[in-house]
Protein backbone atom coordinates (compact mmCIF):
# COMPACT_ATOMS: atom_id res chain seq x y z
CA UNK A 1 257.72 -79.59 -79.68
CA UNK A 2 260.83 -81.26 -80.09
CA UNK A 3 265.12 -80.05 -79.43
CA UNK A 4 266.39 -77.91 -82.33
CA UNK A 5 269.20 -79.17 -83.34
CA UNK A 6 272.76 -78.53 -81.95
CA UNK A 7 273.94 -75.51 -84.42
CA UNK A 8 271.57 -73.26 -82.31
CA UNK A 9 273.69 -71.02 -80.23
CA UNK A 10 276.85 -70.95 -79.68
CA UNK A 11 277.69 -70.30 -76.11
CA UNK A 12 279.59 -70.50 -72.69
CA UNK A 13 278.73 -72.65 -69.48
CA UNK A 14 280.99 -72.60 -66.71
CA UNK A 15 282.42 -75.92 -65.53
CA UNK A 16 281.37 -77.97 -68.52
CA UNK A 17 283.17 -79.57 -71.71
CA UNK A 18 282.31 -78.65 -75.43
CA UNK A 19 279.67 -80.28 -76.73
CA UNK A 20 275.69 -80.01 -77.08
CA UNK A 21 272.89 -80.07 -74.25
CA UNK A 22 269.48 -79.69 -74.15
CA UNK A 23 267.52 -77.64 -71.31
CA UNK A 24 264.07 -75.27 -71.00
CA UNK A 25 265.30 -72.09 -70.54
CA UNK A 26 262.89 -70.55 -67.93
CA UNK A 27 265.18 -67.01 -67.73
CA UNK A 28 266.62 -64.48 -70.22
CA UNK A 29 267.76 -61.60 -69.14
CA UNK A 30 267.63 -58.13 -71.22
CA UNK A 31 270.46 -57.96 -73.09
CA UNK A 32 273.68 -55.81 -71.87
CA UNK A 33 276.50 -54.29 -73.72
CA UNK A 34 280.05 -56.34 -72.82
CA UNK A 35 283.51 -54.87 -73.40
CA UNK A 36 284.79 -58.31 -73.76
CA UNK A 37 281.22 -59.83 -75.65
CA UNK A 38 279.66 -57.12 -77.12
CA UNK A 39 275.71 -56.94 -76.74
CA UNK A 40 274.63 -60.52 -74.91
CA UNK A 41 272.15 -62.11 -72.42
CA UNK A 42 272.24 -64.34 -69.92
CA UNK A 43 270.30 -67.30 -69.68
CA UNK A 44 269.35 -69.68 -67.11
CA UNK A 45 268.16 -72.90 -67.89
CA UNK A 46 267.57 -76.19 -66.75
CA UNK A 47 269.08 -79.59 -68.24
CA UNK A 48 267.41 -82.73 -67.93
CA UNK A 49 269.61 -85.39 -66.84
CA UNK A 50 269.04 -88.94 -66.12
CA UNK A 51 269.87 -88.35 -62.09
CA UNK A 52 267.47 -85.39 -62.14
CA UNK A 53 266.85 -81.94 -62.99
CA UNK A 54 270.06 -79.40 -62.84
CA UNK A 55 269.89 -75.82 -63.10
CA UNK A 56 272.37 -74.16 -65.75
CA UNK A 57 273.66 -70.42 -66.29
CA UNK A 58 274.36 -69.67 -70.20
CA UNK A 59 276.84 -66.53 -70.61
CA UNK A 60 277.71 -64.83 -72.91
CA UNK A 61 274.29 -65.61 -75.19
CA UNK A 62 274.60 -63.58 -78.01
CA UNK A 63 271.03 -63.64 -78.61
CA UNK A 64 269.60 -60.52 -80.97
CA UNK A 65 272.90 -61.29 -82.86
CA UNK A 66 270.46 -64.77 -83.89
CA UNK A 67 268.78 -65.23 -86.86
CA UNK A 68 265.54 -65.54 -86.17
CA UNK A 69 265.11 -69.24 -86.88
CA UNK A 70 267.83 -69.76 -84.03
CA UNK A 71 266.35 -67.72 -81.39
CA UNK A 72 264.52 -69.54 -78.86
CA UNK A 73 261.42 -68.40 -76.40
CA UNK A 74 261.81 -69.11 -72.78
CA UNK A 75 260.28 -72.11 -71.87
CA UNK A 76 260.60 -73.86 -75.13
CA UNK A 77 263.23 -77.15 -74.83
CA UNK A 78 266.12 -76.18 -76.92
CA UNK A 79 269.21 -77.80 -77.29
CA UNK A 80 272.80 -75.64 -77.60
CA UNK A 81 276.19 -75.63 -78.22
CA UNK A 82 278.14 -74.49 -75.51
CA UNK A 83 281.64 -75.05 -74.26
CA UNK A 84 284.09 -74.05 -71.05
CA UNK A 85 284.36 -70.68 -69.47
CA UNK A 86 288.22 -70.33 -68.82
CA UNK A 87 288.88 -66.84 -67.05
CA UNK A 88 292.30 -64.82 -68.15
């Protein structure tokens, strides 16, 4: 089983640029209802780097809002948009 492809998910991870990554995603929490997000998950993962293993936190996931073929199960390599969380 392979990466899906970068259109995935759309998403937010702290302290990164935009762009694409791939990671397992071992956690997904039950979704919540956000003021700012609406209903979303988040999910922990870990990316695969060249220096080692680094563990990642994906928020806001706006997973149930997926279609079905971009929903992903944990522990099945996927690879996802994501770009900067800036606070306000």
């Amino acid at each position: 089983m392979g990466l899906r492809p970068p259109e995935a998910i759309a998403v937010e991870l702290r302290g990164s640029t935009v762009g694409s990554i791939g990671f397992l995603p071992p956690v997904k929490a039950y979704p919540a209802l956000s003021r700012r997000y609406g209903e979303v998950s988040c999910i922990a993962g870990v990316q695969m780097l060249s220096g080692g293993p680094r563990w990642i936190r994906l928020y806001p996931g706006p997973f149930r809002a997926l279609e079905d073929r971009q929903q992903f199960a944990k522990h099945q390599p996927t690879r996802v948009r994501v770009e900067s969380h800036s606070r306000h």
